[in-house]
Protein backbone atom coordinates (compact mmCIF):
# COMPACT_ATOMS: atom_id res chain seq x y z
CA UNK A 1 29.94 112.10 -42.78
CA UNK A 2 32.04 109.72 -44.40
CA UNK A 3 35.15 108.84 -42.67
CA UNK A 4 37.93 106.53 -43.48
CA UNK A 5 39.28 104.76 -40.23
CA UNK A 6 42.65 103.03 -40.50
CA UNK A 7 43.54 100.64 -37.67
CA UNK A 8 47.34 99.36 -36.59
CA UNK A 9 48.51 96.53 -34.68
CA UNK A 10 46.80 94.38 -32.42
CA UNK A 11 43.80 96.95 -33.00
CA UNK A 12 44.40 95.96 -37.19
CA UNK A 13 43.83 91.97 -36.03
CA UNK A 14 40.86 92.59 -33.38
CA UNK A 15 39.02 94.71 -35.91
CA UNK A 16 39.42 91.89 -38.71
CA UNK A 17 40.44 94.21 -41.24
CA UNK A 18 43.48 97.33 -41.91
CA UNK A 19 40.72 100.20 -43.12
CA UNK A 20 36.88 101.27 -43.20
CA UNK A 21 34.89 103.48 -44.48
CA UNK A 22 32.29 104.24 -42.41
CA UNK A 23 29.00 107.11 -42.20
CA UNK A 24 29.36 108.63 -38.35
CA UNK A 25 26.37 108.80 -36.74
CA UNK A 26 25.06 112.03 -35.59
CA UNK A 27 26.00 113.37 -32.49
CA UNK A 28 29.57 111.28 -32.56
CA UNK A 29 31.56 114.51 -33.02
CA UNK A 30 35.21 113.65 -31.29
CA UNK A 31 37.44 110.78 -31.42
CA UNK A 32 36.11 109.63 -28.05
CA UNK A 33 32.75 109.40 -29.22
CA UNK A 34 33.48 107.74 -31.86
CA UNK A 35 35.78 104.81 -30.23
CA UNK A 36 32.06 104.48 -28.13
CA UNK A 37 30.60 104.30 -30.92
CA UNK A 38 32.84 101.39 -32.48
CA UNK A 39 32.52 99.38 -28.95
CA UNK A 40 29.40 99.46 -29.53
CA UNK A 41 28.82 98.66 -32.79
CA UNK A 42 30.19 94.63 -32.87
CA UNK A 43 31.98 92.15 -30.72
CA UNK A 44 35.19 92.73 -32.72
CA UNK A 45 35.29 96.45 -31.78
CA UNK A 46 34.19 95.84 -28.27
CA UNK A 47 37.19 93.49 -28.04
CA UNK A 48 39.58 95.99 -29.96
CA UNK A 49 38.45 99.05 -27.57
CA UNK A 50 37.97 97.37 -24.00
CA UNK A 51 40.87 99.81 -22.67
CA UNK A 52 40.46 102.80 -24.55
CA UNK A 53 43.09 104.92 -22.85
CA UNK A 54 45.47 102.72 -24.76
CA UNK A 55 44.41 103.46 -28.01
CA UNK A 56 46.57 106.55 -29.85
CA UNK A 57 45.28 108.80 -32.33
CA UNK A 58 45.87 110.84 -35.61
CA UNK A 59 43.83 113.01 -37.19
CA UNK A 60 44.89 113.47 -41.04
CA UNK A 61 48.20 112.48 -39.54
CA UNK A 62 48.50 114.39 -36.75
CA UNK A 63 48.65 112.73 -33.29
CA UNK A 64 45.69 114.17 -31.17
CA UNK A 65 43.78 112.61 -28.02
CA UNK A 66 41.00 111.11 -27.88
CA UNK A 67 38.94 114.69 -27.61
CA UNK A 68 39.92 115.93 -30.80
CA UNK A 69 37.23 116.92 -32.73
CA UNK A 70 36.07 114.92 -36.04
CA UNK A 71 34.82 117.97 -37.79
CA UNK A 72 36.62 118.00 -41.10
CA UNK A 73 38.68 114.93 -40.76
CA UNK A 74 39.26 112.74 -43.42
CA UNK A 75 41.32 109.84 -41.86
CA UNK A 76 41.57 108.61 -38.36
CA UNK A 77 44.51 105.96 -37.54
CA UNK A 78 43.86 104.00 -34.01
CA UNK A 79 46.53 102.31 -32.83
CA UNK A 80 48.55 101.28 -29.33
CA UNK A 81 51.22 102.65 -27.83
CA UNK A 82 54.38 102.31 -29.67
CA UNK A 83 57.43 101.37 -28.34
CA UNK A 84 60.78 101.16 -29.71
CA UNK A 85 63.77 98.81 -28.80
């Protein structure tokens, strides 16, 4: 499945780069799986994802948790927590 994965923030500068396009493996179905899967894939996402319970989510634009399923998605954002001032 081809998926386009847009990263923010200090997730943007670990990753090295502001969007991918990437073929999910079988068997990475949710967004958790699929933060595994990019900690496991290099040192840059192992480095971006070392806390994932910090990392936010939308799905097509709409914020969702890291079990949201991927089926159908065209876009994931990850990003941190935002805070205002």
């Amino acid at each position: 499945m081809g998926l386009t994965i847009t990263y923010f923030a200090w997730v943007r500068e670990r990753m090295g780069t502001a969007e991918e396009k990437v073929d999910v493996p079988v068997g990475v179905t949710d967004v958790g799986a699929l933060v595994a899967w990019l900690t496991a894939r290099d040192a840059r996402g192992a480095l971006a994802f070392a806390e994932p319970q910090r990392i936010r989510v939308a799905i097509d634009g709409v914020m969702l948790g890291l079990g949201a399923p991927l089926a159908g998605a065209r876009e994931v954002a990850l990003f941190p927590p935002v805070t205002g001032g």
